[in-house]
Protein backbone atom coordinates (compact mmCIF):
# COMPACT_ATOMS: atom_id res chain seq x y z
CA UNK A 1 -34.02 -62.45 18.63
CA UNK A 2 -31.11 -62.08 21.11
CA UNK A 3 -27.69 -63.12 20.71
CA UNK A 4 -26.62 -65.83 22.74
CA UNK A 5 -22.80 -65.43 23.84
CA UNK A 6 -21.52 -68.95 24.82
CA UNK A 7 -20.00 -69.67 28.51
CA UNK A 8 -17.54 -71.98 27.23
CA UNK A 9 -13.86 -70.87 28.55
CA UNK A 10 -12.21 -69.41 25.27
CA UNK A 11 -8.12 -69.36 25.14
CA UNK A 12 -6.62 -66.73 26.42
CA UNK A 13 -2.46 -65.69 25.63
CA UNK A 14 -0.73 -65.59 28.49
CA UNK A 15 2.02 -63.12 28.72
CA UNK A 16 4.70 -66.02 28.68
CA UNK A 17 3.33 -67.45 25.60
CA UNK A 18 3.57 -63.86 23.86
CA UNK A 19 7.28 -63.68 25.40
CA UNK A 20 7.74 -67.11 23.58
CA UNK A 21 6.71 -65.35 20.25
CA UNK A 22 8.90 -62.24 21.03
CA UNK A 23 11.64 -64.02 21.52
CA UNK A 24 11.47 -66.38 18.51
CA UNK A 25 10.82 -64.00 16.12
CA UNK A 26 13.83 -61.93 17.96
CA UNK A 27 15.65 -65.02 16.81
CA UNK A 28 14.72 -65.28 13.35
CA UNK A 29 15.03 -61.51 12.29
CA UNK A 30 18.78 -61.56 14.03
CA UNK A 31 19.67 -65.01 12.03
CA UNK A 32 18.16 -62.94 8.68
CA UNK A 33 19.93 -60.22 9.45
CA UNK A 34 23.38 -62.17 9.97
CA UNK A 35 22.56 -64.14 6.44
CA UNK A 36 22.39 -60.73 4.97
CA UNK A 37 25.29 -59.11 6.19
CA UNK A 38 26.87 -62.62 5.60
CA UNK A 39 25.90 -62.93 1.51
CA UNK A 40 26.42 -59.27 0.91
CA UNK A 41 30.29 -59.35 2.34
CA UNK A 42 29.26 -56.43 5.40
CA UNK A 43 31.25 -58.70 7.91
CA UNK A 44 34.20 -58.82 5.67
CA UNK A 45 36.25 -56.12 7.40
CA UNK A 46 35.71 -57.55 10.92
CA UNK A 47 36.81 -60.91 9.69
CA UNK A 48 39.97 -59.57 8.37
CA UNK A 49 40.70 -57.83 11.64
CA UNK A 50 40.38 -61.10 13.39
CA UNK A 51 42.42 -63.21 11.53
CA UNK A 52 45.00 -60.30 10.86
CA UNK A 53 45.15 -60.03 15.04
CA UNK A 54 45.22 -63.25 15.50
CA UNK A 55 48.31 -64.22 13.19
CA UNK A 56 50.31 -60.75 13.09
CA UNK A 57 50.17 -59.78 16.70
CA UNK A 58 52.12 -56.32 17.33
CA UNK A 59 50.90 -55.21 13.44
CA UNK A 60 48.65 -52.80 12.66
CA UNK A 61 45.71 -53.64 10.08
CA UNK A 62 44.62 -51.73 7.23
CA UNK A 63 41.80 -49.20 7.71
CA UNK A 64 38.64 -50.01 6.52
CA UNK A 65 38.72 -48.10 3.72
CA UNK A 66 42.02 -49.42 2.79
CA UNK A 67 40.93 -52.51 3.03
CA UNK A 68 37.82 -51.78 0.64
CA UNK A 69 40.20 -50.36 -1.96
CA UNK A 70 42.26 -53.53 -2.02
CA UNK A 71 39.39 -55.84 -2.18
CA UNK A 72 38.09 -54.56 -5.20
CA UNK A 73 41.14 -54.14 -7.10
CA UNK A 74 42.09 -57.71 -6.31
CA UNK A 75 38.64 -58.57 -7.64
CA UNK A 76 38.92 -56.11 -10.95
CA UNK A 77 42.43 -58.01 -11.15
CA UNK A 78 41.08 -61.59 -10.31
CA UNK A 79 37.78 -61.47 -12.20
CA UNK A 80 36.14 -65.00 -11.42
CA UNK A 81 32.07 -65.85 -11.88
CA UNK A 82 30.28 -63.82 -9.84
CA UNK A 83 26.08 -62.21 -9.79
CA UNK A 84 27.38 -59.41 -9.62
């Protein structure tokens, strides 16, 4: 018995549909990432530079590490519910 392959036009992906995919699920894993860094305090430092340079012009702001060190003893002096 042969196999009878059908003639009927099948769907084919057209290379700006899979650019539509790419570039969604570029989207997606960049807004993940951000919620990440967001919830786990990795944009912290920047922030601080941005509102430090914004309102202190002509000062210089603490180093990162600096800043670190401060953060967490304000938080082991200011304990207040966290997860963690």
């Amino acid at each position: 018995m042969a196999l009878r392959l059908s003639t009927a036009p099948q769907p084919r992906t057209t290379t700006r549909h899979a650019r539509g995919w790419a570039s969604a699920t570029v989207k997606v894993l960049a807004s993940v990432r951000w919620y990440v860094k967001e919830l786990m305090g990795d944009n912290d430092y920047a922030k601080y530079c941005d509102h430090f340079r914004a309102h202190h012009p002509g000062e210089e702001p603490l180093s990162e590490r600096e800043f670190w060190k401060a953060r967490w003893a304000h938080q082991d002096a200011n304990p207040q519910g966290r997860c963690c």
